[in-house]
C-alpha atoms as a PDB file:
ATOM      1  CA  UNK A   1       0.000   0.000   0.000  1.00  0.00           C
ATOM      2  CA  UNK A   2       1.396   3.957  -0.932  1.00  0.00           C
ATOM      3  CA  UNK A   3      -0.140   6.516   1.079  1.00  0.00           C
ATOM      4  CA  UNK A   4       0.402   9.958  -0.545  1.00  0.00           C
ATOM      5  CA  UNK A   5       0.751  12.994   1.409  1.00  0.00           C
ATOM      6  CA  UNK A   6       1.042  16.836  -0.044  1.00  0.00           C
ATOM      7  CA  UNK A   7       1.557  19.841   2.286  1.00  0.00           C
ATOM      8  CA  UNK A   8       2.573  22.346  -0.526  1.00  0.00           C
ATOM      9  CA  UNK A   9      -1.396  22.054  -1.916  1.00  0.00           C
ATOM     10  CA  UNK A  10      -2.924  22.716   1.490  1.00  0.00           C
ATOM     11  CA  UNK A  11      -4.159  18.900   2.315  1.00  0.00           C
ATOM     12  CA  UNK A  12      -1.409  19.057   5.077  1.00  0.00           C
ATOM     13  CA  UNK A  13      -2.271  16.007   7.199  1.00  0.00           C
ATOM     14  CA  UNK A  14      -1.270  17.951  10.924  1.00  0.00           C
ATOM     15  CA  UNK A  15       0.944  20.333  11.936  1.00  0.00           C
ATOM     16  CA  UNK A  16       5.234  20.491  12.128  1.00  0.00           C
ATOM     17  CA  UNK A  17       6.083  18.359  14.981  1.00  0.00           C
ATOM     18  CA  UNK A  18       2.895  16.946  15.330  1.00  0.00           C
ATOM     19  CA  UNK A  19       2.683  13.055  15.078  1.00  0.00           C
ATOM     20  CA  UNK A  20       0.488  11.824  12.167  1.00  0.00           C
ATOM     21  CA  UNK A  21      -0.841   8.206  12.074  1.00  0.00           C
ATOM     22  CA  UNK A  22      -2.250   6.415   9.203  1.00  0.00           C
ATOM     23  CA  UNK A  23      -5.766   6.165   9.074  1.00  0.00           C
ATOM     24  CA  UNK A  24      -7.794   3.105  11.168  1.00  0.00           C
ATOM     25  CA  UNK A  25      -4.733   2.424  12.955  1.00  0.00           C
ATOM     26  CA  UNK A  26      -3.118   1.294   9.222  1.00  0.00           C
ATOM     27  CA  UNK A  27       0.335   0.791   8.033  1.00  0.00           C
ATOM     28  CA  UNK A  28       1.483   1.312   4.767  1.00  0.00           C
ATOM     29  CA  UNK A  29       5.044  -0.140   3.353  1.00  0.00           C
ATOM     30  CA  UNK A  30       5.569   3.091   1.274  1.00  0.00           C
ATOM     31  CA  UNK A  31       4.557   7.024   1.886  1.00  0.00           C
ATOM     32  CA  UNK A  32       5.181   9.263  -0.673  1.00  0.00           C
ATOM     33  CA  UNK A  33       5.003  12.890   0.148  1.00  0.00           C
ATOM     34  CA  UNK A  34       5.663  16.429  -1.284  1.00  0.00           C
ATOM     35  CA  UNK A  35       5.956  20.035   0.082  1.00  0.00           C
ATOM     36  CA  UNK A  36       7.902  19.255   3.042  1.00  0.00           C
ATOM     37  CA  UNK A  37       9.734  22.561   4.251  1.00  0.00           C
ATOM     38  CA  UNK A  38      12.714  20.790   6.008  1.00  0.00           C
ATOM     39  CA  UNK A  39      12.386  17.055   6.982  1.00  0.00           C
ATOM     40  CA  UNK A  40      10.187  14.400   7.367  1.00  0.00           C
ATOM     41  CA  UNK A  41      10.649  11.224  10.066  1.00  0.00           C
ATOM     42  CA  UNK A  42       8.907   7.952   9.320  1.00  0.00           C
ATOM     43  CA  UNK A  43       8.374   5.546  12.132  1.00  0.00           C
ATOM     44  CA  UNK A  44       7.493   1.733  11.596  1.00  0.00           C
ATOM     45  CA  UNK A  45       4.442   0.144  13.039  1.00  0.00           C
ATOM     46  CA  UNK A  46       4.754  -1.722  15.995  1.00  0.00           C
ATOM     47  CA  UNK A  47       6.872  -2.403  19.229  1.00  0.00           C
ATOM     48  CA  UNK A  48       8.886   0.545  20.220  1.00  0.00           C
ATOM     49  CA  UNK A  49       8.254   3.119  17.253  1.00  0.00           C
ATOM     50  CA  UNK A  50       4.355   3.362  17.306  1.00  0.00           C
ATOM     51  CA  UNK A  51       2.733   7.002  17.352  1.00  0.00           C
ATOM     52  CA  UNK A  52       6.438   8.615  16.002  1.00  0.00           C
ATOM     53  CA  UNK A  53       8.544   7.176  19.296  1.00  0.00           C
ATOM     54  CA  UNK A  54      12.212   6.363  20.020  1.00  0.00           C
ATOM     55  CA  UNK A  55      13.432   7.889  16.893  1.00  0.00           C
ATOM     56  CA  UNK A  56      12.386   7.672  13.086  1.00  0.00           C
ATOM     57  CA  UNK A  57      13.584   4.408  10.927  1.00  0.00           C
ATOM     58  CA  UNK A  58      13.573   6.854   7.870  1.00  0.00           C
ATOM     59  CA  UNK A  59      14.594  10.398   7.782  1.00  0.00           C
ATOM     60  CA  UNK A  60      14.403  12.301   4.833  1.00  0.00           C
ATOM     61  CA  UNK A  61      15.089  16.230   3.412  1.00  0.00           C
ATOM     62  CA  UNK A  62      12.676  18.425   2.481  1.00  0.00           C
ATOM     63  CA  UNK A  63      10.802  18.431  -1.055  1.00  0.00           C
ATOM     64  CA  UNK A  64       9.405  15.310  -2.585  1.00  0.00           C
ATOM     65  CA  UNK A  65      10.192  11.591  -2.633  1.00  0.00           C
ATOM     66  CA  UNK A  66       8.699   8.375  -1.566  1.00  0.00           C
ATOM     67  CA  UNK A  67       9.491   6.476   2.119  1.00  0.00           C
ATOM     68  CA  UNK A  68       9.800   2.900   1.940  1.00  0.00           C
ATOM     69  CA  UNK A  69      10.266   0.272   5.286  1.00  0.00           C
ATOM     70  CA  UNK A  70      12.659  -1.860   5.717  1.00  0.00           C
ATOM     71  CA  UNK A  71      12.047  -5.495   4.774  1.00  0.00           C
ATOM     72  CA  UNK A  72       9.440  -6.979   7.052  1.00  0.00           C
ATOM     73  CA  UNK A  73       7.935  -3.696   8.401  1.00  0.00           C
ATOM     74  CA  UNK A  74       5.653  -1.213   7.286  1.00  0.00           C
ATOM     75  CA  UNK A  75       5.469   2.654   8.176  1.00  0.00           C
ATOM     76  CA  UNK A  76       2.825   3.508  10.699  1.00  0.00           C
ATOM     77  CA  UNK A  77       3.233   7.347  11.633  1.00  0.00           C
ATOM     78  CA  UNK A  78       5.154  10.472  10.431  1.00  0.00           C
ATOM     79  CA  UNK A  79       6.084  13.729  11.496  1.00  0.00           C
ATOM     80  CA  UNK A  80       7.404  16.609   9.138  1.00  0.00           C
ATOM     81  CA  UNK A  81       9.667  20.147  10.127  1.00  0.00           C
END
């Protein structure tokens, strides 16, 4: 599953800082997003990570791209700067 986000177009899913979890309590093993000013942290679903704790698995610039989990995990929450 890819789960889009786009801040730049004004369908920004929270607010910098702010923790963001995928719908229903989903996962998705891919996020792409756009229009993010600095950063963006992923955090994988499950255990330790859940609701964007103990550090991001994927950090990323600002801009566009796509943020894919490691092998055997899926993303569950984000947070942008």
């Amino acid at each position: 599953m890819l789960v889009t986000f786009d801040i730049s177009r004004g369908k920004q899913p929270g607010t910098p800082g702010e923790c963001v979890l995928l719908a229903n309590g989903g996962s998705a093993k891919s996020i792409s997003y756009s229009g993010v000013p600095n950063q963006a942290n992923f955090f994988e679903s499950g255990g330790l990570h859940d609701r964007c704790t103990n550090g991001p698995t994927i950090v990323t610039g600002g801009g566009s791209g796509c943020a894919t989990a490691p092998d055997g995990f899926n993303l569950e929450s984000f947070n942008f700067s």
